[in-house]
N, C-alpha and C. Protein backbone atom coordinates (compact mmCIF):
# COMPACT_ATOMS: atom_id res chain seq x y z
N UNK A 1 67.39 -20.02 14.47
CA UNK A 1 66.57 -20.13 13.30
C UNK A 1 65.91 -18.80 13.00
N UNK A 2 65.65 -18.36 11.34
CA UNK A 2 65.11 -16.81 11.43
C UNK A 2 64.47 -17.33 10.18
N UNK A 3 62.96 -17.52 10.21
CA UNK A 3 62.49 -18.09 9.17
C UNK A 3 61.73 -16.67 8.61
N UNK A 4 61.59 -16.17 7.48
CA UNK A 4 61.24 -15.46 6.66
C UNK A 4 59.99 -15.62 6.82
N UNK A 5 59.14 -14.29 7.14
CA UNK A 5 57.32 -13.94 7.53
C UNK A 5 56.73 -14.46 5.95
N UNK A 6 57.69 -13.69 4.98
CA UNK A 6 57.03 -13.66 3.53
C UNK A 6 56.77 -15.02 2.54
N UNK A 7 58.56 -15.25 2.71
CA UNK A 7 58.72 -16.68 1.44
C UNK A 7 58.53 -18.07 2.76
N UNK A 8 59.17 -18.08 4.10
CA UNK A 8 58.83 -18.88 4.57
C UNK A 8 60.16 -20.07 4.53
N UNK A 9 61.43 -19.37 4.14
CA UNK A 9 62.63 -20.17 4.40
C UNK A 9 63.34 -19.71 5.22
N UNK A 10 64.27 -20.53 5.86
CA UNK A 10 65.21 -20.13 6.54
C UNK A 10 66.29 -19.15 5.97
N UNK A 11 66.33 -18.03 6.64
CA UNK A 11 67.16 -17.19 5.95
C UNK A 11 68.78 -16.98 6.15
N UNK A 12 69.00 -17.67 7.19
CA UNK A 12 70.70 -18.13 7.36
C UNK A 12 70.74 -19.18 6.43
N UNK A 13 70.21 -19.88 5.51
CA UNK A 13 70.55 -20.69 4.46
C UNK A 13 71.09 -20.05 3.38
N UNK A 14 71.02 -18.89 3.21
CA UNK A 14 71.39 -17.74 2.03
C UNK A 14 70.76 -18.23 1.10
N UNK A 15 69.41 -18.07 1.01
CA UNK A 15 68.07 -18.12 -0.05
C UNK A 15 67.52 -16.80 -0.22
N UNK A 16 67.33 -16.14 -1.52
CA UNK A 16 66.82 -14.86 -2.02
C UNK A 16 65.22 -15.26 -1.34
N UNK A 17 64.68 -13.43 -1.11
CA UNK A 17 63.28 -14.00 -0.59
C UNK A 17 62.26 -13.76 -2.10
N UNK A 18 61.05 -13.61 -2.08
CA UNK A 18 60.24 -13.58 -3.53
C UNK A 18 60.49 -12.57 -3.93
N UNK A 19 60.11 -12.63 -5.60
CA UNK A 19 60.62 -11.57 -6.30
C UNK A 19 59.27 -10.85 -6.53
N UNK A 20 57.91 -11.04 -5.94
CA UNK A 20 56.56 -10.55 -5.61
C UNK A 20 56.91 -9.01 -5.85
N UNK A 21 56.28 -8.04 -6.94
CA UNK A 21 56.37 -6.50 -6.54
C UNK A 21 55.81 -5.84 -5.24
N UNK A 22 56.09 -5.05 -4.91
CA UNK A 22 56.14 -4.26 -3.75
C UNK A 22 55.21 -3.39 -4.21
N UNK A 23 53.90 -3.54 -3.42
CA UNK A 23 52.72 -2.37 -3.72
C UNK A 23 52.69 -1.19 -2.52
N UNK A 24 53.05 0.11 -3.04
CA UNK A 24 53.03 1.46 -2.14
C UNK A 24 52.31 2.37 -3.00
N UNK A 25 51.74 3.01 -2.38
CA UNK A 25 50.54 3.35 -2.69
C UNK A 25 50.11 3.52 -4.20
N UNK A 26 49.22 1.87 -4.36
CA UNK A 26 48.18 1.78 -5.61
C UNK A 26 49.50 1.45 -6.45
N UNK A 27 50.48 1.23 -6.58
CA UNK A 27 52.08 1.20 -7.88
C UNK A 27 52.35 0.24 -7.11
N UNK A 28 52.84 -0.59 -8.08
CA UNK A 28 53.59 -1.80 -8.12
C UNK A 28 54.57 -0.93 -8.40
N UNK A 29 56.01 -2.08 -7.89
CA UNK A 29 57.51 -1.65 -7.83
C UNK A 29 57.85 -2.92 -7.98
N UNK A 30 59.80 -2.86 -8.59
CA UNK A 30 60.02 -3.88 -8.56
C UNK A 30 61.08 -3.98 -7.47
N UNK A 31 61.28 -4.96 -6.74
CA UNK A 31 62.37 -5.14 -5.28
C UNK A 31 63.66 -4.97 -6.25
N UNK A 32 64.21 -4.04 -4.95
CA UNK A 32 65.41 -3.57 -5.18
C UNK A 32 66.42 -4.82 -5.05
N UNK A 33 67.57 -5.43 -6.30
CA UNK A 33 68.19 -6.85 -5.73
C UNK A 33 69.15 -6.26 -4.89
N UNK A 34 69.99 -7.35 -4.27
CA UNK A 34 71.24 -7.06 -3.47
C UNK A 34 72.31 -6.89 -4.67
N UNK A 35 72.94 -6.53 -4.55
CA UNK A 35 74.18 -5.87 -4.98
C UNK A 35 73.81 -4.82 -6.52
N UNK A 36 72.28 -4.31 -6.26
CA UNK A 36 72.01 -2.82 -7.50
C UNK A 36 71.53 -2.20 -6.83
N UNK A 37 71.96 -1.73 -5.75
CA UNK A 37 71.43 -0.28 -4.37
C UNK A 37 72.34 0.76 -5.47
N UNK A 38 71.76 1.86 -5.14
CA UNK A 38 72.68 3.32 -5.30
C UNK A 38 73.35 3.57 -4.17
N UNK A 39 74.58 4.10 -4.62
CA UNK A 39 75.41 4.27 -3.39
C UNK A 39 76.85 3.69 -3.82
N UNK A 40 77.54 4.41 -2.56
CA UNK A 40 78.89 3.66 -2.90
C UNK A 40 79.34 2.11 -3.15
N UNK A 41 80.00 2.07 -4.23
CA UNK A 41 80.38 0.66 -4.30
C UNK A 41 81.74 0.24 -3.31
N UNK A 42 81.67 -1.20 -3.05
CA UNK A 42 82.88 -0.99 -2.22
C UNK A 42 83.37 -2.20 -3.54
N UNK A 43 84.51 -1.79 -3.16
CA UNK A 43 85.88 -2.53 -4.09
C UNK A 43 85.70 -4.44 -4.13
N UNK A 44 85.61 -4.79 -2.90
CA UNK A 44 84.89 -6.40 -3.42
C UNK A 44 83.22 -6.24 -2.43
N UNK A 45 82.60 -6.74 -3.61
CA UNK A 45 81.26 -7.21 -3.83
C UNK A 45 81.19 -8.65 -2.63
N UNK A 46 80.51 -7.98 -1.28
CA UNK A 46 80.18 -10.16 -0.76
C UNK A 46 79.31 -10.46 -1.92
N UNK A 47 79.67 -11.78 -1.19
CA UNK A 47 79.13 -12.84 -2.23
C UNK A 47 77.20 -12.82 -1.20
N UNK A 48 77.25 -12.40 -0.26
CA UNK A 48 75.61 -12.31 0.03
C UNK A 48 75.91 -11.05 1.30
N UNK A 49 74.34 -10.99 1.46
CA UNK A 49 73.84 -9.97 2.62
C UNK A 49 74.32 -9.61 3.53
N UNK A 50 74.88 -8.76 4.32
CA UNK A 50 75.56 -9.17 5.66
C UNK A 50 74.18 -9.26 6.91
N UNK A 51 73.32 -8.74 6.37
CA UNK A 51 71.87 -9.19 7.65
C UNK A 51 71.06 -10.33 7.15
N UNK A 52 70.43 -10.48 6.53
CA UNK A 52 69.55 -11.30 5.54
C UNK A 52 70.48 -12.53 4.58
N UNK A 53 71.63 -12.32 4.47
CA UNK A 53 71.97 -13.56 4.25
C UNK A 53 71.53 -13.98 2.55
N UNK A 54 70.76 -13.34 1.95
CA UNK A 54 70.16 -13.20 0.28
C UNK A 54 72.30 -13.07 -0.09
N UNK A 55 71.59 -14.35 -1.23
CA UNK A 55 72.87 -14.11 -2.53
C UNK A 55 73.14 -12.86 -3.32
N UNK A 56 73.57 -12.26 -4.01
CA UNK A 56 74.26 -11.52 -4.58
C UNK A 56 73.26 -11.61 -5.56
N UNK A 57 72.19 -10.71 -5.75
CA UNK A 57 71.78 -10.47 -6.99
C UNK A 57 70.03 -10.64 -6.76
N UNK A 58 70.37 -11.83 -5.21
CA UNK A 58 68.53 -12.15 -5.01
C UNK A 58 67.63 -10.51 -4.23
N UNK A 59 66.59 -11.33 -3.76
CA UNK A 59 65.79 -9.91 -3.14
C UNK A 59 66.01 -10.02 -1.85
N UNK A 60 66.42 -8.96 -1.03
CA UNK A 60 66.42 -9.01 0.49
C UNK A 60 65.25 -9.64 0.75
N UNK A 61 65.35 -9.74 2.52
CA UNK A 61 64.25 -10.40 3.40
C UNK A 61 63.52 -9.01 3.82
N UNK A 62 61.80 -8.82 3.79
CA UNK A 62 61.82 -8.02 4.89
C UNK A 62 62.13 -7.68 6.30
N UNK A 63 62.22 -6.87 6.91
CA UNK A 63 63.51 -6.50 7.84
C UNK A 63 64.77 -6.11 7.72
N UNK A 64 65.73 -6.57 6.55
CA UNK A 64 66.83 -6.06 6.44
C UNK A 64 67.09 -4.69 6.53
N UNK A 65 67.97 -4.84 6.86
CA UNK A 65 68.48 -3.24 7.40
C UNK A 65 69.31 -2.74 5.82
N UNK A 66 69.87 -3.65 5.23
CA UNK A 66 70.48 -3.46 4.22
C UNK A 66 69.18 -2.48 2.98
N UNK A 67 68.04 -3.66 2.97
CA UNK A 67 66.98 -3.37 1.47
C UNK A 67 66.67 -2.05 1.86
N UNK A 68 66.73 -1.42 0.24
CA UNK A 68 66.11 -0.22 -0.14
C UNK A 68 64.73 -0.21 -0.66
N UNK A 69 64.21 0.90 -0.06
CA UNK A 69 62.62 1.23 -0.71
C UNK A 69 62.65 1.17 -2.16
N UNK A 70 62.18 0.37 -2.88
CA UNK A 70 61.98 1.03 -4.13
C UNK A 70 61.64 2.01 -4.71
N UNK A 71 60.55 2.74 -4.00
CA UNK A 71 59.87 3.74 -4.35
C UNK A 71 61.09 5.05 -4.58
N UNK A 72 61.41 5.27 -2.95
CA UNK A 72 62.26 6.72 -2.72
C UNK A 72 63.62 6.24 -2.73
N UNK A 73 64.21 4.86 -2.46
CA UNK A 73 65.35 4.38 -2.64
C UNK A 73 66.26 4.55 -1.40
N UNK A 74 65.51 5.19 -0.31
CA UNK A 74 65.75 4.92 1.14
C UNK A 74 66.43 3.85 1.79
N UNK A 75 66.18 3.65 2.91
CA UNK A 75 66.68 2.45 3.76
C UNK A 75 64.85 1.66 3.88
N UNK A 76 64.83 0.75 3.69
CA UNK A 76 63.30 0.41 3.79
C UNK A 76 62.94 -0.26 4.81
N UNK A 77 63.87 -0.34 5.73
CA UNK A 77 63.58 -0.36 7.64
C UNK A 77 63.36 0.49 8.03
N UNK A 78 61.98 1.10 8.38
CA UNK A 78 61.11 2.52 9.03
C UNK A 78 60.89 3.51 7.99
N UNK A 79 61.01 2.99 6.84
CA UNK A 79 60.83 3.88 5.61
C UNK A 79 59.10 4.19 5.38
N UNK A 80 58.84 6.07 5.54
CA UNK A 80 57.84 5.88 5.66
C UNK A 80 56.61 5.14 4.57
N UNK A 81 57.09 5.30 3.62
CA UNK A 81 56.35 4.47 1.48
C UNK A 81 56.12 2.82 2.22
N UNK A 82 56.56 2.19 2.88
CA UNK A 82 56.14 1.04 3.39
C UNK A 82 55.29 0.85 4.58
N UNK A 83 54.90 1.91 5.28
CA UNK A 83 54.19 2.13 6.33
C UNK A 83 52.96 1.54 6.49
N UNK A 84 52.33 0.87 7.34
CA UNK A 84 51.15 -0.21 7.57
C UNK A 84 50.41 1.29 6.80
N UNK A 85 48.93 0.88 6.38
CA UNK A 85 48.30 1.81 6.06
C UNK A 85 47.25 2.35 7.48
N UNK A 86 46.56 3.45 7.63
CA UNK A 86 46.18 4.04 8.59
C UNK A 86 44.70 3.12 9.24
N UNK A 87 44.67 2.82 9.85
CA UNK A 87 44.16 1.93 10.81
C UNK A 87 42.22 2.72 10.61
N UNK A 88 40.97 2.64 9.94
CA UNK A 88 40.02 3.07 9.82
C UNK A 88 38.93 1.89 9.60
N UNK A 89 38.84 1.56 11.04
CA UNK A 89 37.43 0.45 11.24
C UNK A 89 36.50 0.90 10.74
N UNK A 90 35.97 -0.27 9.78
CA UNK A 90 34.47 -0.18 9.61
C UNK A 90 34.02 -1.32 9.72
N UNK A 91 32.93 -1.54 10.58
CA UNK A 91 32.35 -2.66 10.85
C UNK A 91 31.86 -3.74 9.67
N UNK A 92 32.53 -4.83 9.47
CA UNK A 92 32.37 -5.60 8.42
C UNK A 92 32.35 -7.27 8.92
N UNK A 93 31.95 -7.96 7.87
CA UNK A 93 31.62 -9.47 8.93
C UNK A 93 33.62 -10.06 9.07
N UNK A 94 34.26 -9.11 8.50
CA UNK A 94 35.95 -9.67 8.78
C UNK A 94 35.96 -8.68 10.29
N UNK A 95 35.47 -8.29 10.45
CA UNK A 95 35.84 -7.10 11.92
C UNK A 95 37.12 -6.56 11.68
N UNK A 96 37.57 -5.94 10.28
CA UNK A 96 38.64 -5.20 10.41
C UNK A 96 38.36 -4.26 9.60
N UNK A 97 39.80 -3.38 9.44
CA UNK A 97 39.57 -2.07 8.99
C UNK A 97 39.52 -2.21 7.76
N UNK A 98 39.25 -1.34 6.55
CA UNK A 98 38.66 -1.40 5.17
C UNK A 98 40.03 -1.49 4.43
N UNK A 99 41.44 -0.71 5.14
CA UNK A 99 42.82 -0.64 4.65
C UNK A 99 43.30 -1.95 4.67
N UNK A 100 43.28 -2.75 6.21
CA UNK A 100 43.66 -3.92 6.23
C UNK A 100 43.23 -4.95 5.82
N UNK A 101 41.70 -4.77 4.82
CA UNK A 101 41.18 -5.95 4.11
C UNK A 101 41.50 -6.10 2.79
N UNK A 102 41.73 -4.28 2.27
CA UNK A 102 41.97 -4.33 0.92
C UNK A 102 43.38 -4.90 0.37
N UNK A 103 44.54 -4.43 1.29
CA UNK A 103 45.61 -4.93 1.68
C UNK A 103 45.98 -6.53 1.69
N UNK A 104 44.88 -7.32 2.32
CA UNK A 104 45.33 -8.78 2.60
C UNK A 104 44.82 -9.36 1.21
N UNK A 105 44.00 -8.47 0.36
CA UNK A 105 43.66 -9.37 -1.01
C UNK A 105 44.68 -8.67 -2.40
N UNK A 106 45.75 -7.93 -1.59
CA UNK A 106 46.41 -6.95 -2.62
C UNK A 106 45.89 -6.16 -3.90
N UNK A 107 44.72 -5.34 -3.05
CA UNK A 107 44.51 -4.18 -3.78
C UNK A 107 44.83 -3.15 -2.99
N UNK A 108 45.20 -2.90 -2.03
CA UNK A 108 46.24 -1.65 -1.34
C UNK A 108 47.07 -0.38 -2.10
C-alpha cells in the first residue's frame, strides 16, 4: 500500500494527486502534468507514471522521481525551489519556527 501524504489515496490505484499550486518562494505555480515535461518525447506515450502510477495528463505524487519543479523545471526529487524552508525558532504558543507556521497556513 503507498498512500499519498498530500491527496490521501492510494497511489497504485492510478489516481492523479491535487491539482493545489505549488508555492516556492511567495509564487504560486502550476504542477507540472504527466505527459507535458520538457524533454525528449519517446515514440509511445504510457498510458500512466512509471513511479507514481498518475494517469496521463494528471499531477504526479510528491516523491516521484518522474515530477518536475515547476519553477526551474528540474527533477523535483531534491530539487533545491522545493526545499523545507530554513528552520528559525521563535518562541511562540505553537513552539515552532515562524517558517514552519507561516507555511502550515500557506503563506510561505
Amino acid at each position: 500500500m503507498a498512500i499519498c501524504k498530500q491527496c490521501g489515496g492510494e497511489m497504485t490505484d492510478g489516481i492523479s494527486c491535487l491539482f493545489d499550486p505549488i508555492f516556492i518562494a511567495g509564487k504560486a505555480y502550476t504542477p507540472v502534468r504527466f505527459g507535458q515535461e520538457r524533454g525528449p518525447r519517446l515514440r509511445i506515450e504510457p498510458e500512466e507514471c512509471r513511479d507514481c502510477k498518475t494517469p496521463l495528463g494528471g499531477v504526479h505524487h510528491p516523491g516521484c522521481c518522474v515530477e518536475r519543479c515547476p519553477a526551474c523545471l528540474g527533477q523535483a526529487l531534491g530539487c533545491p525551489c522545493l526545499a523545507e524552508p530554513v528552520c528559525e525558532y521563535e518562541s511562540t504558543r505553537a513552539s515552532r519556527c515562524r517558517a514552519h507556521v507561516l507555511r502550515r497556513v500557506g503563506w510561505r
